[in-house]
N, C-alpha and C. Protein backbone atom coordinates (compact mmCIF):
# COMPACT_ATOMS: atom_id res chain seq x y z
N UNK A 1 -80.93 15.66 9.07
CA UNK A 1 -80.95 16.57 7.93
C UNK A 1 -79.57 16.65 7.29
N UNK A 2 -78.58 16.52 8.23
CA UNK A 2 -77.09 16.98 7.63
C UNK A 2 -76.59 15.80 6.93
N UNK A 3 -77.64 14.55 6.97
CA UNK A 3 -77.01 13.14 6.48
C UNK A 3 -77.93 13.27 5.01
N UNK A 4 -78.82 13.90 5.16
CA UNK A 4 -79.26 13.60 3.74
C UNK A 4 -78.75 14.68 2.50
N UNK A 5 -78.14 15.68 3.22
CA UNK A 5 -77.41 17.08 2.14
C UNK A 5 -76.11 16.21 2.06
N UNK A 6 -75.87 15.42 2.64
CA UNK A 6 -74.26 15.03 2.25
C UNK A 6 -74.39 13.76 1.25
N UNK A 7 -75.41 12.90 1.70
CA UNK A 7 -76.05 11.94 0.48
C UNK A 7 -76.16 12.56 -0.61
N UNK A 8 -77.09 13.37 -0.99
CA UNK A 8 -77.78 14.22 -1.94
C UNK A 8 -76.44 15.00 -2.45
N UNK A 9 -75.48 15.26 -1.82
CA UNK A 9 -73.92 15.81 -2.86
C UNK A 9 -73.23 15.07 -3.30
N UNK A 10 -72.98 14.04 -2.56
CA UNK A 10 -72.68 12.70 -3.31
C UNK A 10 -73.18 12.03 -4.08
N UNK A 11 -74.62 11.69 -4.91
CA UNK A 11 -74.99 11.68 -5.53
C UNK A 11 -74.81 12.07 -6.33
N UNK A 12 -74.81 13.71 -6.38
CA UNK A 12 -74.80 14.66 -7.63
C UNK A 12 -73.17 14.63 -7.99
N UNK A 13 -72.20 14.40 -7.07
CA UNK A 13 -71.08 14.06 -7.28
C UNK A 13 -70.77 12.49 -7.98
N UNK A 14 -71.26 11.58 -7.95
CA UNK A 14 -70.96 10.56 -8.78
C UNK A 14 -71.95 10.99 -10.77
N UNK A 15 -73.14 11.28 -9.87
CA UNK A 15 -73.54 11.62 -11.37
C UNK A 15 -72.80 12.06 -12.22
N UNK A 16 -72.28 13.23 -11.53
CA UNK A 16 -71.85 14.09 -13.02
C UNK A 16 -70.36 13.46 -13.28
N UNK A 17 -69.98 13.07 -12.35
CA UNK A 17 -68.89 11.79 -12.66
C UNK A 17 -68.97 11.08 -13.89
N UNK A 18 -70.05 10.42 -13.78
CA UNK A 18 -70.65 9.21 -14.96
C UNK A 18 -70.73 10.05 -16.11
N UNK A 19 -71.68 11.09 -15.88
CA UNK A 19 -71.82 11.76 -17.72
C UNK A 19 -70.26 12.33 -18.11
N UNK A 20 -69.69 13.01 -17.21
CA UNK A 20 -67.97 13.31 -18.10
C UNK A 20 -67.80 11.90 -18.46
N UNK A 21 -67.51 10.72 -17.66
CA UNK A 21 -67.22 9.44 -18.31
C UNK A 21 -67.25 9.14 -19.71
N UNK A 22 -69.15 9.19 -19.50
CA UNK A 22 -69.56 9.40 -20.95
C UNK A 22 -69.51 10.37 -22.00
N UNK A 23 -68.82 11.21 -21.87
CA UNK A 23 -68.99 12.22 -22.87
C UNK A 23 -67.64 12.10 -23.43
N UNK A 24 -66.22 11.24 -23.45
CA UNK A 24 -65.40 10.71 -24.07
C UNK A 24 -65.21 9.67 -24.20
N UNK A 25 -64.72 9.50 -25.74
CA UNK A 25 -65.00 7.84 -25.83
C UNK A 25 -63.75 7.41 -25.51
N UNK A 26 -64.11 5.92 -25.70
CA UNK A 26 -62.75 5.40 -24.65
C UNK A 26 -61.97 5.41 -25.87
N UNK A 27 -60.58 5.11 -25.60
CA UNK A 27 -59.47 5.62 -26.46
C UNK A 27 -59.21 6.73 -26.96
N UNK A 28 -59.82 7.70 -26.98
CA UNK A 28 -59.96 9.09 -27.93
C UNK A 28 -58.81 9.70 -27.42
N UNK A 29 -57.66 10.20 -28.28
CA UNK A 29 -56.46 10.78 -27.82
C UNK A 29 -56.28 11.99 -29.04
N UNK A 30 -55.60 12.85 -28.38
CA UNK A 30 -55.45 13.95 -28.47
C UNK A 30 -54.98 14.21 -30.24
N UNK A 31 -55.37 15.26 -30.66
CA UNK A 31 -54.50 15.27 -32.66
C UNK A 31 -53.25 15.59 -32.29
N UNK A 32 -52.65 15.34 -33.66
CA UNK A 32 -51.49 15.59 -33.56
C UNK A 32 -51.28 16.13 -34.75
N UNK A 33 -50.11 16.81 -35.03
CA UNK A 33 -49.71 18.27 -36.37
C UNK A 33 -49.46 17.05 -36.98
N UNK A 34 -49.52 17.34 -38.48
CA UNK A 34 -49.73 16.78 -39.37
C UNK A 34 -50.08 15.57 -40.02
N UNK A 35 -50.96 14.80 -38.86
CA UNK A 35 -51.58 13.28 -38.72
C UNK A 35 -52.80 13.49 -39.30
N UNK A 36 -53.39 12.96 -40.41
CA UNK A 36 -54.95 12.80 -40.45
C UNK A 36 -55.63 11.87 -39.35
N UNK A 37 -56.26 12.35 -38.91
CA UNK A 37 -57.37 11.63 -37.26
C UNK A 37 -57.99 11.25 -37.85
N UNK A 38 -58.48 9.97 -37.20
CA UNK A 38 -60.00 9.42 -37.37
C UNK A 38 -61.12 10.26 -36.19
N UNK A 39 -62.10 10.56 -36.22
CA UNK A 39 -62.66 10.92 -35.63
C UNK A 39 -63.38 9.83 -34.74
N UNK A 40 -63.27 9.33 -33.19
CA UNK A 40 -64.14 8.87 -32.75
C UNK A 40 -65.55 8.89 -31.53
N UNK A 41 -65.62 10.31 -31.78
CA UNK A 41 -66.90 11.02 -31.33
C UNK A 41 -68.30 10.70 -32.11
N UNK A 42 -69.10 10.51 -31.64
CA UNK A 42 -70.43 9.85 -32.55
C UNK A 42 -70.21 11.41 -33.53
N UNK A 43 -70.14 12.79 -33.08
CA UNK A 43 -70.56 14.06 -34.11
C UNK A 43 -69.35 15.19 -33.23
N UNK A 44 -68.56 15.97 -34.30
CA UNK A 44 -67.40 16.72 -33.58
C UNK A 44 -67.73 17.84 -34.59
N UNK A 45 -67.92 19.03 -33.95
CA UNK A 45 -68.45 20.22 -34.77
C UNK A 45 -67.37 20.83 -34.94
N UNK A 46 -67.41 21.13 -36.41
CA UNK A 46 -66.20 22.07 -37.16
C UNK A 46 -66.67 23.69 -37.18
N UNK A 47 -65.89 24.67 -36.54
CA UNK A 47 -65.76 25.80 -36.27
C UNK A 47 -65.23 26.68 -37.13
N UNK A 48 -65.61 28.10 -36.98
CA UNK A 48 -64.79 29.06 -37.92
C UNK A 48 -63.60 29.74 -37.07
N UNK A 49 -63.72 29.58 -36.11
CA UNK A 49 -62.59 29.14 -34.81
C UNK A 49 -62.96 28.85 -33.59
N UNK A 50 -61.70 28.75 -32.57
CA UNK A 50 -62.24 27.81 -31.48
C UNK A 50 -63.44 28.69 -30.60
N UNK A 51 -64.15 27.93 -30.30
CA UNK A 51 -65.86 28.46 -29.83
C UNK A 51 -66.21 29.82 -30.70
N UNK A 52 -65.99 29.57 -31.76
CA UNK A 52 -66.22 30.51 -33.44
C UNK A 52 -68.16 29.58 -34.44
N UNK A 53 -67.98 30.36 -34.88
CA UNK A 53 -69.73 29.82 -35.39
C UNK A 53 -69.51 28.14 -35.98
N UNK A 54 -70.06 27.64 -35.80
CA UNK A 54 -70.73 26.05 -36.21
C UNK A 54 -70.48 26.24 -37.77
N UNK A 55 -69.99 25.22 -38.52
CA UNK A 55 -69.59 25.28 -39.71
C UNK A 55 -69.75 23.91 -40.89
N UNK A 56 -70.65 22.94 -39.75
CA UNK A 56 -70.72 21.78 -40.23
C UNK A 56 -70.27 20.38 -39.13
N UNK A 57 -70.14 19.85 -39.41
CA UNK A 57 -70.23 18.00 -38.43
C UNK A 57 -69.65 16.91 -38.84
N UNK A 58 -68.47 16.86 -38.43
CA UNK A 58 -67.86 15.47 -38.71
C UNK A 58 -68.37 14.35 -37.72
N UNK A 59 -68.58 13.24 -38.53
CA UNK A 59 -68.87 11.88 -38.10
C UNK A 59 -68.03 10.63 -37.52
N UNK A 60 -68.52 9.83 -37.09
CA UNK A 60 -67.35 8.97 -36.37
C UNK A 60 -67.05 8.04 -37.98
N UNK A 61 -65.40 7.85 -37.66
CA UNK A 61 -65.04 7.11 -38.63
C UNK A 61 -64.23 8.69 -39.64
N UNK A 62 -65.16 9.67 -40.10
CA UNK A 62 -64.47 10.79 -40.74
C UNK A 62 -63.33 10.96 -40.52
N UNK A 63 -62.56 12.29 -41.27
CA UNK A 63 -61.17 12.50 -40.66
C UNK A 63 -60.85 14.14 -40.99
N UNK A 64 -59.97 14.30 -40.14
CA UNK A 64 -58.99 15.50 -40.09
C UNK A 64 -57.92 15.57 -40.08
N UNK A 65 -57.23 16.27 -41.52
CA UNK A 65 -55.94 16.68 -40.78
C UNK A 65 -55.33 17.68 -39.93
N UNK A 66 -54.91 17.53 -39.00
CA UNK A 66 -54.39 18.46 -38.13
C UNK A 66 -52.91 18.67 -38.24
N UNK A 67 -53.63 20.49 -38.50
CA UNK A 67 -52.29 21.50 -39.10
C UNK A 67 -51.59 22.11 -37.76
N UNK A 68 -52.24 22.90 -36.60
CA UNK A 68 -52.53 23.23 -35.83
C UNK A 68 -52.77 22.98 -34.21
N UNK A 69 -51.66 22.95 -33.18
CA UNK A 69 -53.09 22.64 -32.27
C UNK A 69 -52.79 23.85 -31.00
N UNK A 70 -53.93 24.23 -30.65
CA UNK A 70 -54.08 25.72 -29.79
C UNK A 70 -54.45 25.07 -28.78
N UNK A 71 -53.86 24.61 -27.48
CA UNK A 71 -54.70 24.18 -25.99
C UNK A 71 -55.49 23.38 -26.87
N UNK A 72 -56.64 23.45 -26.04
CA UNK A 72 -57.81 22.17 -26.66
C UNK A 72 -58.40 22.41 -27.65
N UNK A 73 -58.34 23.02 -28.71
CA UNK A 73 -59.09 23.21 -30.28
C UNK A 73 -57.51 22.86 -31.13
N UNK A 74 -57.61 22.27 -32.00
CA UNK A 74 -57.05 22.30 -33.29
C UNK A 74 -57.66 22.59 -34.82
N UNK A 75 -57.16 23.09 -35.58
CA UNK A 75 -57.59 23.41 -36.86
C UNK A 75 -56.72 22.45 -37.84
N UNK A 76 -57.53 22.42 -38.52
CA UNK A 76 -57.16 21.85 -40.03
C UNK A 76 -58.05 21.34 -41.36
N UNK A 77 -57.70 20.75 -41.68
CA UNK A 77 -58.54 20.46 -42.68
C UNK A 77 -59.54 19.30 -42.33
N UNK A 78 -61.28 19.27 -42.33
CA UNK A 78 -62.01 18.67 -42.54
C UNK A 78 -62.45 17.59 -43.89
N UNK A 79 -62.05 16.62 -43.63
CA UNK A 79 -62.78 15.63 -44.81
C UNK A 79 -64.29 15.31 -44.59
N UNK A 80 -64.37 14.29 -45.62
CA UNK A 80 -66.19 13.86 -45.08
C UNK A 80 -66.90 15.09 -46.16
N UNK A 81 -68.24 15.45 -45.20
CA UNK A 81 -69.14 16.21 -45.54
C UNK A 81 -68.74 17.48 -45.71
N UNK A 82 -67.89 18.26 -45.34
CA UNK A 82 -67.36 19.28 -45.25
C UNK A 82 -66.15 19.52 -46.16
N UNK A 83 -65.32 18.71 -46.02
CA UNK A 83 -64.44 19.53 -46.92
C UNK A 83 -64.02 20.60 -46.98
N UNK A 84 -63.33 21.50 -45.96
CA UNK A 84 -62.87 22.61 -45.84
C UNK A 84 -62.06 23.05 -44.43
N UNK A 85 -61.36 23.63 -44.29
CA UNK A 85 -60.22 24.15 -43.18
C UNK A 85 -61.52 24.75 -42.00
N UNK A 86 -61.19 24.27 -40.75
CA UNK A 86 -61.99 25.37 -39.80
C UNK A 86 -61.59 24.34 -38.40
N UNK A 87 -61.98 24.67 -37.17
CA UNK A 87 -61.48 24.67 -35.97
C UNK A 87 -62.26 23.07 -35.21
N UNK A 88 -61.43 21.85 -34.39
CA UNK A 88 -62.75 21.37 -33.71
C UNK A 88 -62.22 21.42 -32.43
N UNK A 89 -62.63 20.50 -31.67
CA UNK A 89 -62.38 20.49 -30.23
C UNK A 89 -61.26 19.57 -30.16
N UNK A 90 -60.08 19.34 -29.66
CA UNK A 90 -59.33 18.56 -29.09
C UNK A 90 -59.52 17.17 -28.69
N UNK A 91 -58.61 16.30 -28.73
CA UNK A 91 -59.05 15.02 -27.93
C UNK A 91 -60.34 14.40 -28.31
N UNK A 92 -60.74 14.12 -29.27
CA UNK A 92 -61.99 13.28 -29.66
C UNK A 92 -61.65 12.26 -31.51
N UNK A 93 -60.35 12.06 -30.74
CA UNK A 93 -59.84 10.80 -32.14
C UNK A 93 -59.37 10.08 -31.95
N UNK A 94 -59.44 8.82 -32.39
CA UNK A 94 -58.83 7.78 -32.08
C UNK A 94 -57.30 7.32 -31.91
């Protein structure tokens, strides 16, 4: 019994391994103050601040300039579909 709870954590320990893997793309490095980013997240949600209401969706390839950066959210200006100042997540640009 004690061999299969330690299998069965290890498991769930590589899994969730793999999905963080996947949930950044490779190269994606951090913004920087006054650089326009490319965005290379398939979709990076623009905020009215950090974990603040949903405000729209930048696309991969889009861009931001980053005015701002707070720990892991930066603000600045949204290009693309949006067009307007508001908050995204950190680390998801090329």
């Amino acid at each position: 019994m004690l061999r299969t709870v330690t299998t069965g954590a290890a498991a769930a320990a590589l899994a969730a391994a793999a999905l963080l893997a996947l949930a950044v793309p490779a190269g994606a490095a951090n913004g920087r103050v006054g650089v326009r980013e490319t965005v290379c997240a398939q979709d990076l949600y623009v905020r009215t601040a950090p974990v603040g209401a949903w405000m729209g969706t930048l696309y991969t390839g889009q861009t931001f300039l980053v005015e701002e950066v707070d720990g892991s959210w930066v603000y600045g200006f949204a290009y693309g579909d949006i067009n307007r100042h508001g908050w995204v997540q950190n680390g998801w640009f090329c």
